[in-house]
C-alpha atoms as a PDB file:
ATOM      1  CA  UNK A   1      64.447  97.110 103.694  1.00  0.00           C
ATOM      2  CA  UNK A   2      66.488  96.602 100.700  1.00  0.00           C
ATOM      3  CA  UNK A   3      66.838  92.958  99.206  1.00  0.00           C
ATOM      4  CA  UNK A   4      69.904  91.229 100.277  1.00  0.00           C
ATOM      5  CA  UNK A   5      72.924  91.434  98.222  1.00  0.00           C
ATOM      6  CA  UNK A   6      74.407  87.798  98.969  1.00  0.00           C
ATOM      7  CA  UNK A   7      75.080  86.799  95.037  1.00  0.00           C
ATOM      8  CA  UNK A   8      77.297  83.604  96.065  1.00  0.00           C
ATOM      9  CA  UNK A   9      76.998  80.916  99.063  1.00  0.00           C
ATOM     10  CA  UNK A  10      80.863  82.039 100.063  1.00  0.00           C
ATOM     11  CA  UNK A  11      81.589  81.190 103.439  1.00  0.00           C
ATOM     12  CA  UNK A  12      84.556  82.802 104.662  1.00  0.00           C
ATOM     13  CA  UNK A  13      85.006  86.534 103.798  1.00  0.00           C
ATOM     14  CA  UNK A  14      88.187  87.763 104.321  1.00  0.00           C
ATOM     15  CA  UNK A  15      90.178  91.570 104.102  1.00  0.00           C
ATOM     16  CA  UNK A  16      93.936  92.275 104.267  1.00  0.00           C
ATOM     17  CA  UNK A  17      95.671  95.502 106.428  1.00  0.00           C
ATOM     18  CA  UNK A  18      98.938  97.434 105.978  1.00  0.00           C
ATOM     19  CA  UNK A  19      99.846  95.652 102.371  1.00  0.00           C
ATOM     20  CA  UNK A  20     101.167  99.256 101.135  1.00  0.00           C
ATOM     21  CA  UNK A  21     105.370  99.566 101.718  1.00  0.00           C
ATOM     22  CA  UNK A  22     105.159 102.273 104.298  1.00  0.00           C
ATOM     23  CA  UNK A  23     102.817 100.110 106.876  1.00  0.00           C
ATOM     24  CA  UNK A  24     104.816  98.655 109.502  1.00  0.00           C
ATOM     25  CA  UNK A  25     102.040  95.687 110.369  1.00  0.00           C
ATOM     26  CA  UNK A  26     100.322  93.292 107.915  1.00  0.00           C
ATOM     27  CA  UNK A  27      97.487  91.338 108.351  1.00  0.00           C
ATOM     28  CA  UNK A  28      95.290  88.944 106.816  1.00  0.00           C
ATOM     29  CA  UNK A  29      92.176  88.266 108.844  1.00  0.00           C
ATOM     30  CA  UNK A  30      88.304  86.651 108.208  1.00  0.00           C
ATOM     31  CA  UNK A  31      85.377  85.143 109.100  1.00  0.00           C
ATOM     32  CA  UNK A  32      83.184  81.702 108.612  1.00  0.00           C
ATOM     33  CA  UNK A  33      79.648  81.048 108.875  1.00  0.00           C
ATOM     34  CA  UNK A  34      76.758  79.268 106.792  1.00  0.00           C
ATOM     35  CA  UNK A  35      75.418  80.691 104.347  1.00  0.00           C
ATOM     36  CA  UNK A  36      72.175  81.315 106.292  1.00  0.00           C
ATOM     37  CA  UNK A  37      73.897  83.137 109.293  1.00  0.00           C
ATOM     38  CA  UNK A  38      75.459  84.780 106.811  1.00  0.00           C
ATOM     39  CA  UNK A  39      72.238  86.208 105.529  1.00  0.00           C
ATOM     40  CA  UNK A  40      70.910  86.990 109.186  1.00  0.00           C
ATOM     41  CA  UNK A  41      73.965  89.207 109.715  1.00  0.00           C
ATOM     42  CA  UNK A  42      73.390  91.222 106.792  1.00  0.00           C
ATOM     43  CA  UNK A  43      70.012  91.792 107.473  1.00  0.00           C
ATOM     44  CA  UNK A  44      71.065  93.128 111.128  1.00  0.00           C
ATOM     45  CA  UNK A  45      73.787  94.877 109.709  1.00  0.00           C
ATOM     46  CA  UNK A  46      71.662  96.700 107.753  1.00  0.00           C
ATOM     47  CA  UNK A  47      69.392  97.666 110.667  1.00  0.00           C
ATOM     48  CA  UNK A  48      71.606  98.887 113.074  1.00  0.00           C
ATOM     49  CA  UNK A  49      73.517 101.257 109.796  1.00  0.00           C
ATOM     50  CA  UNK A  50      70.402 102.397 109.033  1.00  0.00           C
ATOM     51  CA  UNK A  51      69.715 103.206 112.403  1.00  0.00           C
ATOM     52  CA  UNK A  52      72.317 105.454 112.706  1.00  0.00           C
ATOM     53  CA  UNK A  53      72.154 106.589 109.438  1.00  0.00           C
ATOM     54  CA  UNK A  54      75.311 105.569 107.975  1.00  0.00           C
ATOM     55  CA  UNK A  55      75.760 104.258 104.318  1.00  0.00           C
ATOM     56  CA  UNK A  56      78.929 102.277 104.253  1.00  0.00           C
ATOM     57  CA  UNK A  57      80.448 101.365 107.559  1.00  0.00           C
ATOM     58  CA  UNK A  58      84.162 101.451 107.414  1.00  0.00           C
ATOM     59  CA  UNK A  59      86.508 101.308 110.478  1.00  0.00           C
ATOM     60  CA  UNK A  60      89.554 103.005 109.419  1.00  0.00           C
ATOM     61  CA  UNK A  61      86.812 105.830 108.452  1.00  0.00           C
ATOM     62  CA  UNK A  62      84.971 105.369 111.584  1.00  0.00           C
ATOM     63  CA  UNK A  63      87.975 105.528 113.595  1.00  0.00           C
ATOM     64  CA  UNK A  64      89.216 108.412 112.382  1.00  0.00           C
ATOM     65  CA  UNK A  65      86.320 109.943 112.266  1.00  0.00           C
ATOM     66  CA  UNK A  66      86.416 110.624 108.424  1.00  0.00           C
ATOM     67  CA  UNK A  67      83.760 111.288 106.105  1.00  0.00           C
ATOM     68  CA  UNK A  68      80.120 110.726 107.006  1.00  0.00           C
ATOM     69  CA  UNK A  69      81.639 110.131 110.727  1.00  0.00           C
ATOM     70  CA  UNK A  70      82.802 113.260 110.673  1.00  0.00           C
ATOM     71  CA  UNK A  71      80.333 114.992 112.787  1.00  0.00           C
ATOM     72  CA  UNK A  72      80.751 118.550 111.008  1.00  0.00           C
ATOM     73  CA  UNK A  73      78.831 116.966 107.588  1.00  0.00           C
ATOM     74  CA  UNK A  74      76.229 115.440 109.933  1.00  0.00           C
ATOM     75  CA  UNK A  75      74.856 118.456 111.840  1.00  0.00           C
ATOM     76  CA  UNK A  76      71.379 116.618 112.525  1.00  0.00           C
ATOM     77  CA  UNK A  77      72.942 113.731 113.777  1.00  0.00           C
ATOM     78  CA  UNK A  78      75.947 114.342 116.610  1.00  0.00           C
ATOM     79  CA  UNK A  79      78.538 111.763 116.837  1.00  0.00           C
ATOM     80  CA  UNK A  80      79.272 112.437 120.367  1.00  0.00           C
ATOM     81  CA  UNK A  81      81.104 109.486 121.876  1.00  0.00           C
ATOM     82  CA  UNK A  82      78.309 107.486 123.648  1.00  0.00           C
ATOM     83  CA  UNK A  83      76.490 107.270 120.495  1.00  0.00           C
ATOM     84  CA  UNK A  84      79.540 105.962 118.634  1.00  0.00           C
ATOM     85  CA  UNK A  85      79.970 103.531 121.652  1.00  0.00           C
ATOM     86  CA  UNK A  86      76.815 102.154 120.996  1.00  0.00           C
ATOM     87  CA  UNK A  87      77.471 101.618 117.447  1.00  0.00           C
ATOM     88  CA  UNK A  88      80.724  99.805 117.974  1.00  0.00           C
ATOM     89  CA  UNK A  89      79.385  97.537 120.310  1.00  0.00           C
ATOM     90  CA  UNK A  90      76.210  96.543 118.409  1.00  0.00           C
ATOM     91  CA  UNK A  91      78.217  95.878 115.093  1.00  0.00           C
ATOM     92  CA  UNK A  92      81.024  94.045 116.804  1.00  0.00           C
ATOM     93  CA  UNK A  93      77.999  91.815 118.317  1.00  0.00           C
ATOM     94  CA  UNK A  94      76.591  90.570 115.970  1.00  0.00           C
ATOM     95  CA  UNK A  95      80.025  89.983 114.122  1.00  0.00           C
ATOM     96  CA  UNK A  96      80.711  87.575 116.508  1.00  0.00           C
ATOM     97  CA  UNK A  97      77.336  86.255 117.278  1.00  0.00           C
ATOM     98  CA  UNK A  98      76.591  85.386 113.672  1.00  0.00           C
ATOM     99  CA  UNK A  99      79.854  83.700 112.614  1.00  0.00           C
ATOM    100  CA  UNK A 100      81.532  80.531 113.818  1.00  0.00           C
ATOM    101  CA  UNK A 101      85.062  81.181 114.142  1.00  0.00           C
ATOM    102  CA  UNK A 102      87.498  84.441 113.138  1.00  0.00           C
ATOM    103  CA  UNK A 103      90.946  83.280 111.702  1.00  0.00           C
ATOM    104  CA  UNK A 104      93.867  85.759 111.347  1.00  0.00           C
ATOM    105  CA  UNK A 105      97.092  86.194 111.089  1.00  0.00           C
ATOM    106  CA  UNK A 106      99.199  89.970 111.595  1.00  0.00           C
ATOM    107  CA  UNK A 107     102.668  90.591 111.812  1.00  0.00           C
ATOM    108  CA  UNK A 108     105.621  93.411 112.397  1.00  0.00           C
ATOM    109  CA  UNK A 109     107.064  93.945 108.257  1.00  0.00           C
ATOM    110  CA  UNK A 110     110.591  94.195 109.525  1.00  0.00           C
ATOM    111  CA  UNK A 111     110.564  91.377 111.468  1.00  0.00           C
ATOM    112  CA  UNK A 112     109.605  89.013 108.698  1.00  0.00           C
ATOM    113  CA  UNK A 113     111.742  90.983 106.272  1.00  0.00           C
ATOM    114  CA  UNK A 114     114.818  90.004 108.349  1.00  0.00           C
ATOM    115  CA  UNK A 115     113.893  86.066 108.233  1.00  0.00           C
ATOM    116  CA  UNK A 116     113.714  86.251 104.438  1.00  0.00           C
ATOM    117  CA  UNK A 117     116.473  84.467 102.377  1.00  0.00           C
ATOM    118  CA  UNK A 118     117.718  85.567  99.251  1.00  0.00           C
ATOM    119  CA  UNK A 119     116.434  82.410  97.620  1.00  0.00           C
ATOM    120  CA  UNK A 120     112.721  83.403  98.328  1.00  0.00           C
ATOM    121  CA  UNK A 121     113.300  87.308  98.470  1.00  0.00           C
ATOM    122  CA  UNK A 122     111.988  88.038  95.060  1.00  0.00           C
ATOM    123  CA  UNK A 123     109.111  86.050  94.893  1.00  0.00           C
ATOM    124  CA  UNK A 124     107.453  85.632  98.372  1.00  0.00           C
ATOM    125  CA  UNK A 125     108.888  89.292  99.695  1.00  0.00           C
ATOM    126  CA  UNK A 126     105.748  90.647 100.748  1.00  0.00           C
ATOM    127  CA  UNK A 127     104.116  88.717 104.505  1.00  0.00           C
ATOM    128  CA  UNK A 128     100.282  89.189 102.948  1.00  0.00           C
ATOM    129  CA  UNK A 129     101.593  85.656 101.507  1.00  0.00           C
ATOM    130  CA  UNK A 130     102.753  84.125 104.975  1.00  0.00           C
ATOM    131  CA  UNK A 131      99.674  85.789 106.743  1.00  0.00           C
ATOM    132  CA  UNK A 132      97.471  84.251 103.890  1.00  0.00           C
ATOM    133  CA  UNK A 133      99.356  80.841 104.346  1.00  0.00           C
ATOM    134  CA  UNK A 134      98.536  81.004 108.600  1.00  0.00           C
ATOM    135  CA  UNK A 135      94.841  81.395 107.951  1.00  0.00           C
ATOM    136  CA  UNK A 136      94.726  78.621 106.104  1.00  0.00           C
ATOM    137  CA  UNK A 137      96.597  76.487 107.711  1.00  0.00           C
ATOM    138  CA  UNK A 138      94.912  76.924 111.167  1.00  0.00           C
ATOM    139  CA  UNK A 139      91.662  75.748 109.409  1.00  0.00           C
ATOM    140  CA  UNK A 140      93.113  72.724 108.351  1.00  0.00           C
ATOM    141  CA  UNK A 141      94.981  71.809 111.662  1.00  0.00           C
ATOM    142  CA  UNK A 142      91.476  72.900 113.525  1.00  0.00           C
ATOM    143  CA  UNK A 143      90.708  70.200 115.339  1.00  0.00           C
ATOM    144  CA  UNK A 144      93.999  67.906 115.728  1.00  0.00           C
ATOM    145  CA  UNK A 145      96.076  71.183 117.013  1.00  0.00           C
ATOM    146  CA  UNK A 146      93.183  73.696 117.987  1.00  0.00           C
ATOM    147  CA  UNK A 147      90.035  72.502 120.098  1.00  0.00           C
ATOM    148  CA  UNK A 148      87.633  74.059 121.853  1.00  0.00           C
ATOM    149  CA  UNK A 149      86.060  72.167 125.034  1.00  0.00           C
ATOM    150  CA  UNK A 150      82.903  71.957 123.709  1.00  0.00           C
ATOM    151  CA  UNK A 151      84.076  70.924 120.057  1.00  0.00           C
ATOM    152  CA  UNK A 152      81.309  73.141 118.942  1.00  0.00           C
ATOM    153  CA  UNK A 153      83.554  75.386 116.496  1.00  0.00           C
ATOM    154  CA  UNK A 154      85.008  72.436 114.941  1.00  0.00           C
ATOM    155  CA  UNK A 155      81.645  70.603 114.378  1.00  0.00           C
ATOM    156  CA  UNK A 156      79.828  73.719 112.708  1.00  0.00           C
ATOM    157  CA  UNK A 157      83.040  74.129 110.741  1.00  0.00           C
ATOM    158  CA  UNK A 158      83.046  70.817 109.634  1.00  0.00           C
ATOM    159  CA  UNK A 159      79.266  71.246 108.447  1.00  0.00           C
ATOM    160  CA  UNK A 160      80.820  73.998 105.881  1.00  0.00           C
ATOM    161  CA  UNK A 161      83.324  72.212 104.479  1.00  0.00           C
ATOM    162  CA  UNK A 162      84.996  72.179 102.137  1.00  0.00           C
ATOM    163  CA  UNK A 163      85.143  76.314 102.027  1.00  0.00           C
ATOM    164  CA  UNK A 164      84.568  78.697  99.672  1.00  0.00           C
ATOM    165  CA  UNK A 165      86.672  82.071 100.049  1.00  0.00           C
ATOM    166  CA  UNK A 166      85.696  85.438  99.026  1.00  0.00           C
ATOM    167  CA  UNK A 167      88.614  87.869  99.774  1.00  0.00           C
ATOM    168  CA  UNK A 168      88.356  91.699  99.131  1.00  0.00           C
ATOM    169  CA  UNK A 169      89.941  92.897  95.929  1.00  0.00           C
ATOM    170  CA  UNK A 170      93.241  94.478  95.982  1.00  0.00           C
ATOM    171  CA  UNK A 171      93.972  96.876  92.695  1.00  0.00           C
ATOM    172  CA  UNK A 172      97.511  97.155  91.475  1.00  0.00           C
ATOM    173  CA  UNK A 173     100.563  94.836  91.059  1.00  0.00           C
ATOM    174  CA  UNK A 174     103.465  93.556  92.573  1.00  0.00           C
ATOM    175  CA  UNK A 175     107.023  92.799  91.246  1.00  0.00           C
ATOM    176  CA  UNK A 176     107.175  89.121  90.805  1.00  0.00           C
ATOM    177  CA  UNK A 177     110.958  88.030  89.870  1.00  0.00           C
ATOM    178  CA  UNK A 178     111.149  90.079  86.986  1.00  0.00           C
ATOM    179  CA  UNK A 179     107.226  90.675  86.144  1.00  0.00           C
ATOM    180  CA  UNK A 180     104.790  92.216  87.631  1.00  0.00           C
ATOM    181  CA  UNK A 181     102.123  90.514  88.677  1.00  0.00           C
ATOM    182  CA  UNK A 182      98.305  91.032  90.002  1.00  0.00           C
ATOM    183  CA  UNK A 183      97.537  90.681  93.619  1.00  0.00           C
ATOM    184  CA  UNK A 184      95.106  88.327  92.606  1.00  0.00           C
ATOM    185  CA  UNK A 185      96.807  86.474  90.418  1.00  0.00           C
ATOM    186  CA  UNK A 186      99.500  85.510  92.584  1.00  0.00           C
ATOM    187  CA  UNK A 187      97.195  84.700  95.553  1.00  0.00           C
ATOM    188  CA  UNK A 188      95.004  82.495  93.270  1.00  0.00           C
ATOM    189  CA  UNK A 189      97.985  80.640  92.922  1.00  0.00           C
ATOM    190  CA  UNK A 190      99.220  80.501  95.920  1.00  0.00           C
ATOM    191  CA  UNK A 191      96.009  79.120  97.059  1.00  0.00           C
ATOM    192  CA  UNK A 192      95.609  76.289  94.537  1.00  0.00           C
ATOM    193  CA  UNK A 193      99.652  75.521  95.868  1.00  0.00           C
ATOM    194  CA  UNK A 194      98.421  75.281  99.436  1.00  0.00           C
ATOM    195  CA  UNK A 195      95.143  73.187  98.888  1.00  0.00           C
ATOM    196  CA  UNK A 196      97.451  70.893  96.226  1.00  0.00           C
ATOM    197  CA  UNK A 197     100.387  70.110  98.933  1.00  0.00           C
ATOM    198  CA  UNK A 198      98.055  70.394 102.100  1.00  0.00           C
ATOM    199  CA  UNK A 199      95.074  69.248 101.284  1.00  0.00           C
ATOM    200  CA  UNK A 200      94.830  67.466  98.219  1.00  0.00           C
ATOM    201  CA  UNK A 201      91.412  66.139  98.477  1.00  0.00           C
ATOM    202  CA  UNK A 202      90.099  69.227  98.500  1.00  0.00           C
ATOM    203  CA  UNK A 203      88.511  68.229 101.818  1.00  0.00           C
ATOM    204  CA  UNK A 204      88.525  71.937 103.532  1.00  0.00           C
ATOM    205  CA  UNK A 205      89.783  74.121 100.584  1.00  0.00           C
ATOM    206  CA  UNK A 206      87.800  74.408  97.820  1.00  0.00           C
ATOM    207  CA  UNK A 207      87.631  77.708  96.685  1.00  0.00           C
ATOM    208  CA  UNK A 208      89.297  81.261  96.412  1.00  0.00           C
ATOM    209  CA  UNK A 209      87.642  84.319  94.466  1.00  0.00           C
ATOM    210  CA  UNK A 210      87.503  88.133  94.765  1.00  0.00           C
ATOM    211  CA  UNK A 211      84.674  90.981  95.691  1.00  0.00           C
ATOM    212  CA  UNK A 212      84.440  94.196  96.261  1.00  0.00           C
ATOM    213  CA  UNK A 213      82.200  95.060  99.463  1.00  0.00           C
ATOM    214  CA  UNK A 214      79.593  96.928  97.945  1.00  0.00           C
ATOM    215  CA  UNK A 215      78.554  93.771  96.323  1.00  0.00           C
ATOM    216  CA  UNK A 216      79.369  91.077  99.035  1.00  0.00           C
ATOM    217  CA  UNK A 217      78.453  93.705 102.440  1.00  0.00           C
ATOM    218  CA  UNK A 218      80.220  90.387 104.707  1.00  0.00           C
ATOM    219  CA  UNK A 219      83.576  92.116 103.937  1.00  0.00           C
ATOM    220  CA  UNK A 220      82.651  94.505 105.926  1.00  0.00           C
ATOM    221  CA  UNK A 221      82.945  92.018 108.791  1.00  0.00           C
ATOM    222  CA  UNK A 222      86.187  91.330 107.234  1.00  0.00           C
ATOM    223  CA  UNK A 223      87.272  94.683 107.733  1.00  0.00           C
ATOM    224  CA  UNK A 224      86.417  95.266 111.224  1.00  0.00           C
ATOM    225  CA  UNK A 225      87.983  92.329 112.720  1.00  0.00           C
ATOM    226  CA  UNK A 226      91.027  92.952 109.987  1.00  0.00           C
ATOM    227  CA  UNK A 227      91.385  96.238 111.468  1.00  0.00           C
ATOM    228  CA  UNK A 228      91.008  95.180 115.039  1.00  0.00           C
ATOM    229  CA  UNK A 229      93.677  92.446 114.524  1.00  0.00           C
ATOM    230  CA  UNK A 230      96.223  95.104 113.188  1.00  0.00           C
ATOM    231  CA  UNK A 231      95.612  97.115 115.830  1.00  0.00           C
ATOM    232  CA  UNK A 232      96.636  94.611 118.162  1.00  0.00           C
ATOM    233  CA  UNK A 233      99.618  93.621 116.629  1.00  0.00           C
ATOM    234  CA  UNK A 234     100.899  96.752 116.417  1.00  0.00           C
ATOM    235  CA  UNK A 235      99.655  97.389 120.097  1.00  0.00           C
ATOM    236  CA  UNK A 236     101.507  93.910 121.236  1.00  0.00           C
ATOM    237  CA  UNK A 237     104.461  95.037 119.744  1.00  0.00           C
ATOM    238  CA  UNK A 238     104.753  98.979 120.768  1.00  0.00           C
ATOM    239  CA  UNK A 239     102.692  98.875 123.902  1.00  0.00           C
ATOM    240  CA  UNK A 240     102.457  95.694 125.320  1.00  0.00           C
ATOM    241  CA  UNK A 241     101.082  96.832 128.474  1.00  0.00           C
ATOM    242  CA  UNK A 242      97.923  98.610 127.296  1.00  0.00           C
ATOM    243  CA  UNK A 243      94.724  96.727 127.759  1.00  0.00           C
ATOM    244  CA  UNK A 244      92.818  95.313 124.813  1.00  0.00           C
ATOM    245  CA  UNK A 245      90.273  97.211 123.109  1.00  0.00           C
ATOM    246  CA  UNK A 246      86.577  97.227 123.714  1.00  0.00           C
ATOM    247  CA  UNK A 247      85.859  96.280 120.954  1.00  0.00           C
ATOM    248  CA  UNK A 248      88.197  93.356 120.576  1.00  0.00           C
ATOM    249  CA  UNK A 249      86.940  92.371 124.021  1.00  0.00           C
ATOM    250  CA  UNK A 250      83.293  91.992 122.288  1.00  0.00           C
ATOM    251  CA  UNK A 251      84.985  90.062 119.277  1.00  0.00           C
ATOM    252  CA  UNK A 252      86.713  87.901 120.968  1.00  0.00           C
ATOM    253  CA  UNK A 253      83.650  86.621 123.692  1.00  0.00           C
ATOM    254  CA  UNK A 254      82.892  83.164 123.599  1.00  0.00           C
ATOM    255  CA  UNK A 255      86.811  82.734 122.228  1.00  0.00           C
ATOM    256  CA  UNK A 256      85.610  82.368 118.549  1.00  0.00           C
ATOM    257  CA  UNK A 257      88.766  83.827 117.267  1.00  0.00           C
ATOM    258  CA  UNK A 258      92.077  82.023 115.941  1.00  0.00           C
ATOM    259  CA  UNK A 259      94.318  84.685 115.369  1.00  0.00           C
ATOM    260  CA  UNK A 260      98.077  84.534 115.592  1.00  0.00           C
ATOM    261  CA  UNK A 261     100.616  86.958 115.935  1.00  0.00           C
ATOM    262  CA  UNK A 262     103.456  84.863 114.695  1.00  0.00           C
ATOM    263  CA  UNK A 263     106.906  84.433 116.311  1.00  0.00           C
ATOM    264  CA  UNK A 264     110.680  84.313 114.681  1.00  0.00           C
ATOM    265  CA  UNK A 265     110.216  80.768 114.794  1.00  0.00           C
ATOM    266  CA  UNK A 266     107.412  80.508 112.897  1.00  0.00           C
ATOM    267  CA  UNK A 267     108.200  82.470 110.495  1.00  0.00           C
ATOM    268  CA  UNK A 268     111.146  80.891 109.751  1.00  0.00           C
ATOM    269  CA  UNK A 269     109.619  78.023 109.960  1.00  0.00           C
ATOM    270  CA  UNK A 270     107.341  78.957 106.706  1.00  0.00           C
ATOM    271  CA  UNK A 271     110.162  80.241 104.802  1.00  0.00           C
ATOM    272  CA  UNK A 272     111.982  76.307 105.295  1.00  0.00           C
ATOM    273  CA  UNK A 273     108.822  75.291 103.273  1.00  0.00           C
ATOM    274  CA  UNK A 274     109.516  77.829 100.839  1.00  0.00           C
ATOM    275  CA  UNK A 275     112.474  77.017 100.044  1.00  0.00           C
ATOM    276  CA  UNK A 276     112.125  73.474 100.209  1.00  0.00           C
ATOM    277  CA  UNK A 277     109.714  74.111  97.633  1.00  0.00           C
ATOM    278  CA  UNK A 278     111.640  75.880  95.698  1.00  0.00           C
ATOM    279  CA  UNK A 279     114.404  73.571  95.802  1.00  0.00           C
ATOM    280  CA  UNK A 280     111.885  70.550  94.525  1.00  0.00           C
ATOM    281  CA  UNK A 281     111.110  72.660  91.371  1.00  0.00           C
ATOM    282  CA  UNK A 282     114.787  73.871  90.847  1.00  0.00           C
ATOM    283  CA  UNK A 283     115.390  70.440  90.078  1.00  0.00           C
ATOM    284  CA  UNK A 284     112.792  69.589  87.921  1.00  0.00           C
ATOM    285  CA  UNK A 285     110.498  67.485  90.816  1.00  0.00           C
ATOM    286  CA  UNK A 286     107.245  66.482  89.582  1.00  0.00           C
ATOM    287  CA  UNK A 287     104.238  68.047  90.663  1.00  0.00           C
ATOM    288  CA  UNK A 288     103.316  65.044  93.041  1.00  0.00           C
ATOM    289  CA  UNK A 289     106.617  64.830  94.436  1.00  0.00           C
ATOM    290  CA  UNK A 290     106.508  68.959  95.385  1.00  0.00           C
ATOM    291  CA  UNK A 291     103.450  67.998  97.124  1.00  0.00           C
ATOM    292  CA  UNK A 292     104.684  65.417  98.992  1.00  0.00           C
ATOM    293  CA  UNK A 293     108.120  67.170 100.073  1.00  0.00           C
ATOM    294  CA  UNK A 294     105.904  70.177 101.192  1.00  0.00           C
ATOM    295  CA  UNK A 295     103.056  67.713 103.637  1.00  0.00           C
ATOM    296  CA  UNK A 296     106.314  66.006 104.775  1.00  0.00           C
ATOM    297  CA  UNK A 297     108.251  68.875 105.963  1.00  0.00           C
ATOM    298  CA  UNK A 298     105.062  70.359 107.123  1.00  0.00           C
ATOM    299  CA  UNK A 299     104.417  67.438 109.464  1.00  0.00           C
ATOM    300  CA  UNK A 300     107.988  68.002 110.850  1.00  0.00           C
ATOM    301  CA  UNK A 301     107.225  71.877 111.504  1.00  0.00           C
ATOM    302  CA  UNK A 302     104.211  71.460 113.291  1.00  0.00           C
END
């Protein structure tokens, strides 16, 4: 078996869907665990692919059946549909055996488009922002909004806190006002807005950084329930009436996931922050005083 990859202690590992103009769903969607269940997925992971003798597990690929799932290149190996069942099902397992909670957040583009004002238009245009801003702030309202009965998520969350992000990297740039700007760039800063006017302890947030998944194989785990989540939303909002997936049946066991498929109100709702924010810095507000405005108004939303 090859030696584990794990190069930092990150704890949630997260992957973004449908952040290209012509995809009509977003989503931003993750896991948490410990650092040691981290490492005992990745060594089942790495069984169960290398039981069915795939390299690089990837679930729009799988899916559709591209690439080395495309039984045609694989002549010694058949990819009838049992087998792939049994793939599924063992990888979705231990996703959600292995990690303490899935947060998420997915949306319909042209419904958040329409709740946009001109005033944040330019520089908050794209929803990977809003979807990035739900994750977050369902893991700091965990517990005094979201419970379970047992309170067993929110105690094993609390032993990981504060948490350190790893999200996939995303090439390219973005117009920014009248710049463009790096993906990362702009959610680094985003981040460091959220933890300063929602958490300014730094008492769940602590860090955000970047990876690609050949070096941090958890993304992976990021990418299946990221795809899973899209496909809901867009199944929610198409097809209401179709029953969920198999495999977001398996994810979803035990009710580890906090995903939300966000209404008009809420949305609007985040773009009064927005503005409110930007309306602190138009007039020259200090940096403590955006940060106030923002927890007060948040209070108010919630």
């Amino acid at each position: 078996m090859r030696e584990l990859m794990i190069v930092n202690p990150y704890h949630g590992y997260f992957d973004e869907s449908g952040t290209h103009d012509s995809s009509d769903v977003v989503a931003v969607v993750g896991y948490l665990s410990t650092y040691e269940s981290w490492n005992r997925w990745e060594e089942e992971w790495d069984s169960i692919v290398a039981h069915y003798a795939v390299t690089d597990f990837h679930m729009n690929k799988f899916e559709g059946r591209f690439d080395e799932f495309n039984w045609k290149r694989y002549w010694f190996w058949p990819w009838a549909d049992e087998t792939r069942k049994r793939l599924i099902e063992r990888v979705t397992t231990i996703c959600q055996q292995r990690t303490i909670i899935g947060l998420g957040c997915a949306l319909v583009r042209e419904q958040y488009e329409k709740v946009l004002t001109e005033k944040i238009q330019g520089d908050l245009r794209h929803p990977y922002y809003f979807c990035m801003y739900a994750c977050l702030n369902m893991l700091l309202n965990l517990g005094p909004h979201w419970t379970t009965e047992s309170g067993q998520i929110e105690r094993r969350i609390d032993s990981i806190k504060p948490v350190d992000f790893l999200f996939d990297q995303k090439p390219g740039k973005f117009r920014f006002g009248d710049s463009r700007i790096t993906w990362e760039a702009r959610a680094q800063d985003f981040f460091q807005k959220i933890k300063s006017g929602l958490d300014p302890n730094g008492e769940t947030l602590r860090s955000l950084t970047f990876g690609d998944r050949r070096t941090y194989p958890q993304l992976r785990a990021a990418d299946l329930i990221t795809y899973e989540t899209a496909k809901m939303a867009r199944q929610l909002w198409k097809e209401p009436e179709r029953p969920i997936r198999k495999s977001m049946e398996v994810l979803k066991k035990d009710y580890n996931l906090l995903i939300t498929f966000p209404t008009d109100r809420q949305m609007r709702n985040f773009v009064r922050i927005i503005e409110t924010a930007v309306d602190a810095m138009s007039r020259g507000a200090s940096d403590e005083e955006q940060e106030a405005v923002i927890r007060e108004l948040q209070k108010k939303l919630e």
